[in-house]
PDB file of N, CA and C in Angstrom:
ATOM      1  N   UNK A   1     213.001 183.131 181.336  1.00  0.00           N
ATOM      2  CA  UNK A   1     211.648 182.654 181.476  1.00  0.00           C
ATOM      3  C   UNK A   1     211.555 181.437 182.381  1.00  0.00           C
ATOM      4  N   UNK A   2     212.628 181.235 182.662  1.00  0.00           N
ATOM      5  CA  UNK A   2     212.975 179.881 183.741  1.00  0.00           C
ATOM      6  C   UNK A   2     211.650 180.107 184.797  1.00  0.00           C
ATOM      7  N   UNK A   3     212.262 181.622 185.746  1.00  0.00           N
ATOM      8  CA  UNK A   3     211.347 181.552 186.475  1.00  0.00           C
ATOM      9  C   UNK A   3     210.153 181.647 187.052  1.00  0.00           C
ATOM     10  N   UNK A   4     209.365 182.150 185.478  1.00  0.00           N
ATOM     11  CA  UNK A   4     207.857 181.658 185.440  1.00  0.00           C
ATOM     12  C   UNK A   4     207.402 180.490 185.537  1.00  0.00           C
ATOM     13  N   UNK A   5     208.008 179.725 184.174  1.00  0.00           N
ATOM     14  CA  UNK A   5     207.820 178.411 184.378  1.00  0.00           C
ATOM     15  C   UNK A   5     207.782 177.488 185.698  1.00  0.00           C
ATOM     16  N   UNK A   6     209.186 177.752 186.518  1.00  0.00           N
ATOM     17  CA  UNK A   6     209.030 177.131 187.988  1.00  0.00           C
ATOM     18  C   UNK A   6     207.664 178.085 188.853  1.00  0.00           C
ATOM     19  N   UNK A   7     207.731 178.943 188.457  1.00  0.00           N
ATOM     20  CA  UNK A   7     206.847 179.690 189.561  1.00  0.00           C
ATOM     21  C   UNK A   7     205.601 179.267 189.057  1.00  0.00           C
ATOM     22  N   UNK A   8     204.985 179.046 187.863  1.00  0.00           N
ATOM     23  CA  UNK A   8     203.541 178.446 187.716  1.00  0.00           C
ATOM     24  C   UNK A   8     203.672 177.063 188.197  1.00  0.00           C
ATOM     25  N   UNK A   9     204.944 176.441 187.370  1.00  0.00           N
ATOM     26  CA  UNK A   9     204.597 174.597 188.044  1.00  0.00           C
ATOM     27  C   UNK A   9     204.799 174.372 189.618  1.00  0.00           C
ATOM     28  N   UNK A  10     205.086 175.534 190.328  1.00  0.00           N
ATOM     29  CA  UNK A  10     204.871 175.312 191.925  1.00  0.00           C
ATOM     30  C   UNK A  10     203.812 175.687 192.266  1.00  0.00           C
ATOM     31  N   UNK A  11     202.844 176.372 191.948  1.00  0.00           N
ATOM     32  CA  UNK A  11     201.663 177.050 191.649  1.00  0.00           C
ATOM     33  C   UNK A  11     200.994 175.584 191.439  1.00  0.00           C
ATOM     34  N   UNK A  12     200.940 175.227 190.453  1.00  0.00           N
ATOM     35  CA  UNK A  12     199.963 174.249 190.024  1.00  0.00           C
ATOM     36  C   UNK A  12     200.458 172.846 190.833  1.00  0.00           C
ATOM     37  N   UNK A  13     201.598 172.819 192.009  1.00  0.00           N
ATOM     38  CA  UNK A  13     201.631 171.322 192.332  1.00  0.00           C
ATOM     39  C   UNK A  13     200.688 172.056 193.446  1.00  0.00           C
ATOM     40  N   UNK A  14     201.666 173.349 194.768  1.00  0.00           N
ATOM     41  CA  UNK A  14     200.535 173.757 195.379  1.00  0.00           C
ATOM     42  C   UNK A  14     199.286 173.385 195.078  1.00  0.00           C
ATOM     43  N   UNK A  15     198.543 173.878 194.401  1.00  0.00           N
ATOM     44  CA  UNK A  15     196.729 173.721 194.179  1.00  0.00           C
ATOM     45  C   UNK A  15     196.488 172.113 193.928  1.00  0.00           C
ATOM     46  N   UNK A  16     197.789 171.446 193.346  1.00  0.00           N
ATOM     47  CA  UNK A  16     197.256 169.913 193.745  1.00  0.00           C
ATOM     48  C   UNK A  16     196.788 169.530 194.310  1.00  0.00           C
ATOM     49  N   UNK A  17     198.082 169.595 195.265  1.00  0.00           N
ATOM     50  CA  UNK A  17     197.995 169.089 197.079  1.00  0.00           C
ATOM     51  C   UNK A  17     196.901 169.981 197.994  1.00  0.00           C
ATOM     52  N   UNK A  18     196.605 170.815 197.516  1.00  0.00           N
ATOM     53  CA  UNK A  18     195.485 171.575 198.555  1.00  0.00           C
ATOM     54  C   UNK A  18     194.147 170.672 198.218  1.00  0.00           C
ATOM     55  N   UNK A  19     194.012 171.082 196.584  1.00  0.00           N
ATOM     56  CA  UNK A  19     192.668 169.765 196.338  1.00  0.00           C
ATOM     57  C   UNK A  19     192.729 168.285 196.787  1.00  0.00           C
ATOM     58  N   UNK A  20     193.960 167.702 196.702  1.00  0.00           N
ATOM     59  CA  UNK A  20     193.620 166.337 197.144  1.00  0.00           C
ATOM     60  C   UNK A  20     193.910 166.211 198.694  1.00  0.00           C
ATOM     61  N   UNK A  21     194.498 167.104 199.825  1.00  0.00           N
ATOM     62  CA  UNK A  21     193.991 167.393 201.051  1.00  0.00           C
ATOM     63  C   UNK A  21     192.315 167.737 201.554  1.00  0.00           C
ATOM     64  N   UNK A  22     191.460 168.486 200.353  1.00  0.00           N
ATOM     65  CA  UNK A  22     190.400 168.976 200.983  1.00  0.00           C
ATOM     66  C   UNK A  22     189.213 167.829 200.331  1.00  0.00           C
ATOM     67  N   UNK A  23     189.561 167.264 198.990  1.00  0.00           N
ATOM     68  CA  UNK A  23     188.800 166.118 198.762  1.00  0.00           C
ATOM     69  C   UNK A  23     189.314 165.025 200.088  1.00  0.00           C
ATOM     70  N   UNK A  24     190.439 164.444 200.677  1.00  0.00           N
ATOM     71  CA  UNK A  24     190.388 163.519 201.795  1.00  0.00           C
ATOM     72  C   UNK A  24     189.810 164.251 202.731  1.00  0.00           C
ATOM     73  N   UNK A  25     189.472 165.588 203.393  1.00  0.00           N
ATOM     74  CA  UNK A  25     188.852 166.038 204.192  1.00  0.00           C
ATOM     75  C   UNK A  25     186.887 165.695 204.346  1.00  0.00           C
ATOM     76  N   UNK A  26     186.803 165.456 202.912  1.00  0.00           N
ATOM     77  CA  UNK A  26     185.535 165.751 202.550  1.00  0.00           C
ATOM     78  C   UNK A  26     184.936 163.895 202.530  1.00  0.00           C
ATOM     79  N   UNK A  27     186.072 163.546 202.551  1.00  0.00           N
ATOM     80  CA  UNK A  27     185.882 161.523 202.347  1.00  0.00           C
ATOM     81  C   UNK A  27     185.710 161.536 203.950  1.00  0.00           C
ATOM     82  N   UNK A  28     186.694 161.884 204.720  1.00  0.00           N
ATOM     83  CA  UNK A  28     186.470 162.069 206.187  1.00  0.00           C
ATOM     84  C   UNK A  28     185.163 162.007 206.502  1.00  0.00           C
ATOM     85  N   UNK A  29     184.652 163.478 206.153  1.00  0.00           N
ATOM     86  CA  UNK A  29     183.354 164.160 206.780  1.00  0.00           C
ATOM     87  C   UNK A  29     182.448 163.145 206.119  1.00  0.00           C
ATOM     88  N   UNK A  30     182.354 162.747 205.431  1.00  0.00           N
ATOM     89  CA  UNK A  30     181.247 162.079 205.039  1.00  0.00           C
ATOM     90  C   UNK A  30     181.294 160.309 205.327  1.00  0.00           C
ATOM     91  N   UNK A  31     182.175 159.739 205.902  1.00  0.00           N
ATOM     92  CA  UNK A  31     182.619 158.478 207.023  1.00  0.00           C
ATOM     93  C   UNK A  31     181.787 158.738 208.213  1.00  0.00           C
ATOM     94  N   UNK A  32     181.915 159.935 208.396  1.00  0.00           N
ATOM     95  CA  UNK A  32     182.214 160.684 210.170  1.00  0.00           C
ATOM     96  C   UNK A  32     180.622 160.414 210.008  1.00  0.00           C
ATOM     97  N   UNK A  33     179.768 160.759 209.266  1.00  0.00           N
ATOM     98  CA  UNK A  33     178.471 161.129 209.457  1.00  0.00           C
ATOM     99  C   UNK A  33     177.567 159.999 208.916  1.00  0.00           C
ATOM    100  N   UNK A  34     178.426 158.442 208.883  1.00  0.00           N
ATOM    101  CA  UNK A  34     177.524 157.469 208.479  1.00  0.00           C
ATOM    102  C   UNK A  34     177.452 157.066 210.024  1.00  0.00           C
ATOM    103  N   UNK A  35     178.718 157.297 211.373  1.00  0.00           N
ATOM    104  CA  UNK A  35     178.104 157.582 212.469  1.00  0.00           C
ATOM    105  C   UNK A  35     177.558 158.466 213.541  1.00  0.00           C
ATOM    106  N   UNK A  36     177.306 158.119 214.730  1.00  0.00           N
ATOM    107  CA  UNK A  36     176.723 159.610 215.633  1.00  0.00           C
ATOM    108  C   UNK A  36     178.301 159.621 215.846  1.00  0.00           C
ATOM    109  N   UNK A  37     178.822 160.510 215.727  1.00  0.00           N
ATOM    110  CA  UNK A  37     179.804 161.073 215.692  1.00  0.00           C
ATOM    111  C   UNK A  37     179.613 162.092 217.396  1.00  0.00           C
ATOM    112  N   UNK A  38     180.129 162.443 218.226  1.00  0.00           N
ATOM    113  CA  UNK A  38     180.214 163.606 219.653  1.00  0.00           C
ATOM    114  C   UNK A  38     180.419 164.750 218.557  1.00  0.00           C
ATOM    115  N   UNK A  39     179.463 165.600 218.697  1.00  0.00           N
ATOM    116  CA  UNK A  39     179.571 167.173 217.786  1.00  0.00           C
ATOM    117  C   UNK A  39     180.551 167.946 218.337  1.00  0.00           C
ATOM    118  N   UNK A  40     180.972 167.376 220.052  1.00  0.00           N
ATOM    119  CA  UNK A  40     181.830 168.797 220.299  1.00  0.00           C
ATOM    120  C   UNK A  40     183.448 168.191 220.352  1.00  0.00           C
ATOM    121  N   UNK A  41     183.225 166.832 219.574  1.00  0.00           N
ATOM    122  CA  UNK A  41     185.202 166.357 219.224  1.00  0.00           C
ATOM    123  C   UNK A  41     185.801 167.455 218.400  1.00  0.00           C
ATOM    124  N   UNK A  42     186.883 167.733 218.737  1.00  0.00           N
ATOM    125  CA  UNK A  42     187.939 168.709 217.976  1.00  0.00           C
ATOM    126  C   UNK A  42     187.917 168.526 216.582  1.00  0.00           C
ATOM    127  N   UNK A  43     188.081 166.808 216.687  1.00  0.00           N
ATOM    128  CA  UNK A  43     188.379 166.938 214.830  1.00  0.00           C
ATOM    129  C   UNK A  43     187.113 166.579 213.739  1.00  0.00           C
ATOM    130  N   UNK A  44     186.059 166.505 214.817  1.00  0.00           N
ATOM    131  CA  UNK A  44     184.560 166.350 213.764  1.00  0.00           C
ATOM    132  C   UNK A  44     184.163 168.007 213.636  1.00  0.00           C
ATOM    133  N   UNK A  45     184.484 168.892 214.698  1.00  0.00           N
ATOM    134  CA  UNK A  45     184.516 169.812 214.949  1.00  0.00           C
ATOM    135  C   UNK A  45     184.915 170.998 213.501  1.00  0.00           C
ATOM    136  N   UNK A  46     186.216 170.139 213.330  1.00  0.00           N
ATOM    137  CA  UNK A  46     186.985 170.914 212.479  1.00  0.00           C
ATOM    138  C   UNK A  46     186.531 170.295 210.922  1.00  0.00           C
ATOM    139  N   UNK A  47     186.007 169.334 210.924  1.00  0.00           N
ATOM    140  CA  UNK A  47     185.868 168.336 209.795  1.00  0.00           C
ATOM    141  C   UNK A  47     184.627 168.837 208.884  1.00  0.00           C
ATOM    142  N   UNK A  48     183.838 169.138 210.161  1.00  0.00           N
ATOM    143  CA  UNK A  48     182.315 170.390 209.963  1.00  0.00           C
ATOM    144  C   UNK A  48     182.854 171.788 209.081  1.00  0.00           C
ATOM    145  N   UNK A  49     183.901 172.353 210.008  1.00  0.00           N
ATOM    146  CA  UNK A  49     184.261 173.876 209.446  1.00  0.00           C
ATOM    147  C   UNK A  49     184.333 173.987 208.380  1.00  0.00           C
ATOM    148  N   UNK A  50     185.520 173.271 208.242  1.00  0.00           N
ATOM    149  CA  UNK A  50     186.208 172.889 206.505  1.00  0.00           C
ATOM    150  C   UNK A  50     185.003 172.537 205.664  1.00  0.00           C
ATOM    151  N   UNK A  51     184.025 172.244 205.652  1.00  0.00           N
ATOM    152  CA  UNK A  51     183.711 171.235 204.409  1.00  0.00           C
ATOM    153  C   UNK A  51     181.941 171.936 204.766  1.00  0.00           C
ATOM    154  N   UNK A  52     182.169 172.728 204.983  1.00  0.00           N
ATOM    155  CA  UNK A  52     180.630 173.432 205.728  1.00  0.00           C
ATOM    156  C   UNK A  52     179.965 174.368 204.583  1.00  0.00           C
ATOM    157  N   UNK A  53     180.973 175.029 204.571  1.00  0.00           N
ATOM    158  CA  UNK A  53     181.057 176.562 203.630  1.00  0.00           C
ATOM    159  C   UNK A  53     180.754 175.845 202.243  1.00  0.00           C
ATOM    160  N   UNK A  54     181.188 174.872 201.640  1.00  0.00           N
ATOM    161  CA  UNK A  54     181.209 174.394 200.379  1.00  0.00           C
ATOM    162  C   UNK A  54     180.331 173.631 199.820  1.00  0.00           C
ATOM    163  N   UNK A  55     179.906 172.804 201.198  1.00  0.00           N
ATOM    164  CA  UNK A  55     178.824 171.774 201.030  1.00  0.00           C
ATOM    165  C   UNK A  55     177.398 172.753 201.126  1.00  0.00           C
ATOM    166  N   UNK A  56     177.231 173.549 201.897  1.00  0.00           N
ATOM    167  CA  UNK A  56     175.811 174.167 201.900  1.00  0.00           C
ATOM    168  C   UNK A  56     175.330 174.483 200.702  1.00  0.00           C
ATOM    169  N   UNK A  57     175.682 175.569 199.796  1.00  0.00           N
ATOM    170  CA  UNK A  57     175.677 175.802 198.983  1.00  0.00           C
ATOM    171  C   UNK A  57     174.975 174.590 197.794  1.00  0.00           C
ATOM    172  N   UNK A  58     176.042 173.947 197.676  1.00  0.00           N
ATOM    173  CA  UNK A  58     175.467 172.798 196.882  1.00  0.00           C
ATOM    174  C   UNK A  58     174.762 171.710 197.163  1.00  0.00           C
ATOM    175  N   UNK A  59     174.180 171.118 198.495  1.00  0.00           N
ATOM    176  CA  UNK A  59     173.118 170.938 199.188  1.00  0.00           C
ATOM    177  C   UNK A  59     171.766 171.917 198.959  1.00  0.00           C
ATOM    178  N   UNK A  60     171.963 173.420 198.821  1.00  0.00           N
ATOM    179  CA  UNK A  60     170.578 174.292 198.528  1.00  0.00           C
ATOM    180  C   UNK A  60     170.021 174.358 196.866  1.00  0.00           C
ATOM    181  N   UNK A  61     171.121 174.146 195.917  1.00  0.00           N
ATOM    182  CA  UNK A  61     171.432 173.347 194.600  1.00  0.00           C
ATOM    183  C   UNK A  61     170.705 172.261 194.061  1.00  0.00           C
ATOM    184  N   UNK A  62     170.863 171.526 194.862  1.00  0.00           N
ATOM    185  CA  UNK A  62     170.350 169.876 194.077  1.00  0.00           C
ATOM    186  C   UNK A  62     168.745 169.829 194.592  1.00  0.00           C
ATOM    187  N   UNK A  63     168.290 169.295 193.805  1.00  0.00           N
ATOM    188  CA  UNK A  63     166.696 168.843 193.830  1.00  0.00           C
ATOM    189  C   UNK A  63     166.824 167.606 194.542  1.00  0.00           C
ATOM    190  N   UNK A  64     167.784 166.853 194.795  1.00  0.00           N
ATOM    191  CA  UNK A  64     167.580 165.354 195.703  1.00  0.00           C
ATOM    192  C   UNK A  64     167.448 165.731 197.449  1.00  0.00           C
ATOM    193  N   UNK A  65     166.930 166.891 197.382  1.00  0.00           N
ATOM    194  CA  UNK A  65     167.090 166.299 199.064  1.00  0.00           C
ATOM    195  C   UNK A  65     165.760 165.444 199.780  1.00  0.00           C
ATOM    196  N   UNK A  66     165.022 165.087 199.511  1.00  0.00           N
ATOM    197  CA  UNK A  66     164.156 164.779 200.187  1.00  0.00           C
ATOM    198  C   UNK A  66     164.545 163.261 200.263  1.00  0.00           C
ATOM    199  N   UNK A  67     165.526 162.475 199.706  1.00  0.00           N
ATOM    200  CA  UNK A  67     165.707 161.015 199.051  1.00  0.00           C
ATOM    201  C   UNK A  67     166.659 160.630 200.420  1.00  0.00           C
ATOM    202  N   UNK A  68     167.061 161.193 201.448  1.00  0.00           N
ATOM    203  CA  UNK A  68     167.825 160.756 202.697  1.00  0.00           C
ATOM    204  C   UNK A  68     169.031 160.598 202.573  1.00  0.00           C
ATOM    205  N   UNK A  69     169.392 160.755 201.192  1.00  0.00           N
ATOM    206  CA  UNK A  69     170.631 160.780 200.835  1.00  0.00           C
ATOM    207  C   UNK A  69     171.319 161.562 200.824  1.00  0.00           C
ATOM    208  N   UNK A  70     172.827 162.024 201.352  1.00  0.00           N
ATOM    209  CA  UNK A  70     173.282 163.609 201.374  1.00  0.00           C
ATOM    210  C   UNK A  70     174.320 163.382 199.831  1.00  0.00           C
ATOM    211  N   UNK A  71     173.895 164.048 198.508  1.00  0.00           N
ATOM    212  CA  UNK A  71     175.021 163.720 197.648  1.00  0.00           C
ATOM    213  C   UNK A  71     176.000 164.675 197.416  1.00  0.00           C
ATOM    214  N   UNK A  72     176.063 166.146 197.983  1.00  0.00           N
ATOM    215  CA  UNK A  72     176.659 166.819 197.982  1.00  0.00           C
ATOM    216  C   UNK A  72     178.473 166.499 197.848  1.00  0.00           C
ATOM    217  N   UNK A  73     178.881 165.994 199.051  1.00  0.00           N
ATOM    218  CA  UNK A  73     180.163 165.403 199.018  1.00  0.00           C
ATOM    219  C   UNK A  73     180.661 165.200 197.653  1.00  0.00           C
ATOM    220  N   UNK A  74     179.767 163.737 197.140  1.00  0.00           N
ATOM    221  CA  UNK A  74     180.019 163.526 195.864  1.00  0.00           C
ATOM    222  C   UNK A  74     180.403 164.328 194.647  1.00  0.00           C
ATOM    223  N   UNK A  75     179.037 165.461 194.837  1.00  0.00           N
ATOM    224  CA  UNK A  75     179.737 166.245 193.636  1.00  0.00           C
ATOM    225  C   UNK A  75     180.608 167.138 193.836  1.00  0.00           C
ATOM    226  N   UNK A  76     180.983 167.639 195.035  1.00  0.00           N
ATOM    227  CA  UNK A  76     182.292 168.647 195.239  1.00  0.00           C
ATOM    228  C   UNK A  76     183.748 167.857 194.806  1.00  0.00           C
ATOM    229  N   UNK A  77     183.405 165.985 195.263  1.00  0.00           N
ATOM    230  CA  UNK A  77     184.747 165.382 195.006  1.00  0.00           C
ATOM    231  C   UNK A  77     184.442 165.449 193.375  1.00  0.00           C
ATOM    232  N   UNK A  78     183.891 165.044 192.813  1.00  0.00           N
ATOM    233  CA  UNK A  78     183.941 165.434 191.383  1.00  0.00           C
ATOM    234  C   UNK A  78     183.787 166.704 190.501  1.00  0.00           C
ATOM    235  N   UNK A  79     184.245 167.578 191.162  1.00  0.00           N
ATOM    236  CA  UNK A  79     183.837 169.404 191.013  1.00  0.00           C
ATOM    237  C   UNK A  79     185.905 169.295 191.368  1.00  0.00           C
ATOM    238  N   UNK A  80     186.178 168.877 192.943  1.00  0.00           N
ATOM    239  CA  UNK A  80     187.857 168.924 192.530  1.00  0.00           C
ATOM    240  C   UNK A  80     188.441 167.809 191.532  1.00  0.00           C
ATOM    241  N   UNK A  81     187.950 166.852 191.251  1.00  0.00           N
ATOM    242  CA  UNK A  81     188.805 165.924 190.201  1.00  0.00           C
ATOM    243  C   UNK A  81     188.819 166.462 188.833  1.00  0.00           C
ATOM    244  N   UNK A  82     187.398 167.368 188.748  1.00  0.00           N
ATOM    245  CA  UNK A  82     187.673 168.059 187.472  1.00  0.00           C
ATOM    246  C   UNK A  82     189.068 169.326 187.372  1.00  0.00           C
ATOM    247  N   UNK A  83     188.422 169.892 188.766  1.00  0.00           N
ATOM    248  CA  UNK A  83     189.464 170.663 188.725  1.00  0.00           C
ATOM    249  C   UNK A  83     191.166 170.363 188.619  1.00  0.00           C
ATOM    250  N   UNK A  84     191.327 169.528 189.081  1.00  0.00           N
ATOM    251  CA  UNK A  84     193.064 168.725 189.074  1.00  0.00           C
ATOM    252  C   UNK A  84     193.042 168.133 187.649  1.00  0.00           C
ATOM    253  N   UNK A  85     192.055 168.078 187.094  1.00  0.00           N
ATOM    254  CA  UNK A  85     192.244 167.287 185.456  1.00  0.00           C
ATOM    255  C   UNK A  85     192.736 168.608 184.665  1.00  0.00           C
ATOM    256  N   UNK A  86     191.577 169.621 185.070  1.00  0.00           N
ATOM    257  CA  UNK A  86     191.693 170.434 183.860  1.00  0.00           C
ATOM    258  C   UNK A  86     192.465 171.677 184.191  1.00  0.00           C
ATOM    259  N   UNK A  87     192.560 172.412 185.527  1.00  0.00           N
ATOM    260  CA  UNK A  87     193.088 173.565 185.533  1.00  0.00           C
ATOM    261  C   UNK A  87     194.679 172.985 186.117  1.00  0.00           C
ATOM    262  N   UNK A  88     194.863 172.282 186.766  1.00  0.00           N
ATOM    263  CA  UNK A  88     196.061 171.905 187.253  1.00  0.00           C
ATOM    264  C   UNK A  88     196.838 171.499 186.087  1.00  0.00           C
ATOM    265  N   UNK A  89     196.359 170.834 185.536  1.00  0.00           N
ATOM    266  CA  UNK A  89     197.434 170.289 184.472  1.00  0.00           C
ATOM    267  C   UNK A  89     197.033 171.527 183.252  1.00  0.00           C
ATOM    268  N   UNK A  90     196.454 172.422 183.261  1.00  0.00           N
ATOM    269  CA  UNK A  90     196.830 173.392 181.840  1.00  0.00           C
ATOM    270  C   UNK A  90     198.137 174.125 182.571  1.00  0.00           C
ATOM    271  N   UNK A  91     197.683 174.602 183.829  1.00  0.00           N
ATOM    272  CA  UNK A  91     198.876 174.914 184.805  1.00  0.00           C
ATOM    273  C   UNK A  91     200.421 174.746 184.144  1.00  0.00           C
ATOM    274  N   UNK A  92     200.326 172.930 184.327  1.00  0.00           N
ATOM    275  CA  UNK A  92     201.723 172.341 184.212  1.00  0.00           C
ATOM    276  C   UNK A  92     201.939 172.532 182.611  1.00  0.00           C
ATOM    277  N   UNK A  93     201.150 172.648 181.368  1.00  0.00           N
ATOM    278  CA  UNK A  93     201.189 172.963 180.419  1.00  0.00           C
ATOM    279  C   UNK A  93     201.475 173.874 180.140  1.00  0.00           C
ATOM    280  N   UNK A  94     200.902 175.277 180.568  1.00  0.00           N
ATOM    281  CA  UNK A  94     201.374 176.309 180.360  1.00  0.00           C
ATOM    282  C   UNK A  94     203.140 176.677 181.041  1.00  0.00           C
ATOM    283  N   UNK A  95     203.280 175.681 182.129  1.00  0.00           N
ATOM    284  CA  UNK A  95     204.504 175.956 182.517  1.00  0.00           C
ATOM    285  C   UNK A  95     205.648 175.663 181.556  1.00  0.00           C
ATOM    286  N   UNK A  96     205.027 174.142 180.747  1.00  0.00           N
ATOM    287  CA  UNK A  96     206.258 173.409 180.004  1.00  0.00           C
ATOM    288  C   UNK A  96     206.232 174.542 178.485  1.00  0.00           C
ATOM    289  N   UNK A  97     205.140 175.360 178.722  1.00  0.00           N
ATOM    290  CA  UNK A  97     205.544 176.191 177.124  1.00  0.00           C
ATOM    291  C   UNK A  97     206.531 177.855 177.379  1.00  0.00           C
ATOM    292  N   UNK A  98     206.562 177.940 178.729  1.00  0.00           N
ATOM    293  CA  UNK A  98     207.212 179.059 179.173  1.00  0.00           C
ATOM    294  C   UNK A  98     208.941 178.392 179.545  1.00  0.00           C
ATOM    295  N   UNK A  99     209.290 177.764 178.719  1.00  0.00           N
ATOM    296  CA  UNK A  99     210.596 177.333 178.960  1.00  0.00           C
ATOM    297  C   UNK A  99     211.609 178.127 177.775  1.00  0.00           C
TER     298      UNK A  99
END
């Protein structure tokens, strides 16, 4: 059963590091857009792609838009911190009971 256990707790560091790569992506994008940022730079470019698909959605969601405020960001970073609290670490839990 060894190698479940390793194979979920690599599983669950994977999905760590992907969430706390795409939450700093999302701290980025939302820096990037307190200035005029050039729309056709490579990495505002790419900063858009990434964080486009996820943010719309929950931008069409919230009742605050008219307030000038974009809070979206916010709750996706607190949509992954939940996620790294609760599914990542049952992850590593379920790994330490498959020993």
């Amino acid at each position: 059963m060894f190698i479940a256990n390793n194979l979920v707790l690599a599983l669950a560091k994977i999905l760590d590091i992907a969430l706390s790569l795409y939450m700093w992506i999302l701290i980025a994008r939302a820096v990037i857009s307190w200035v005029n940022p050039d729309p056709y730079n490579p990495i505002v470019m790419f900063l858009y792609r990434a964080t486009e698909p996820v943010l719309a959605p929950v931008r069409r969601w919230l009742p605050l838009r008219n307030i000038g405020i974009d809070l979206s960001p916010l709750i996706v970073i607190l949509v992954i911190i939940f996620l790294q609290t609760f599914v990542v670490q049952s992850m590593v839990q379920m790994a330490a009971t498959l020993r």
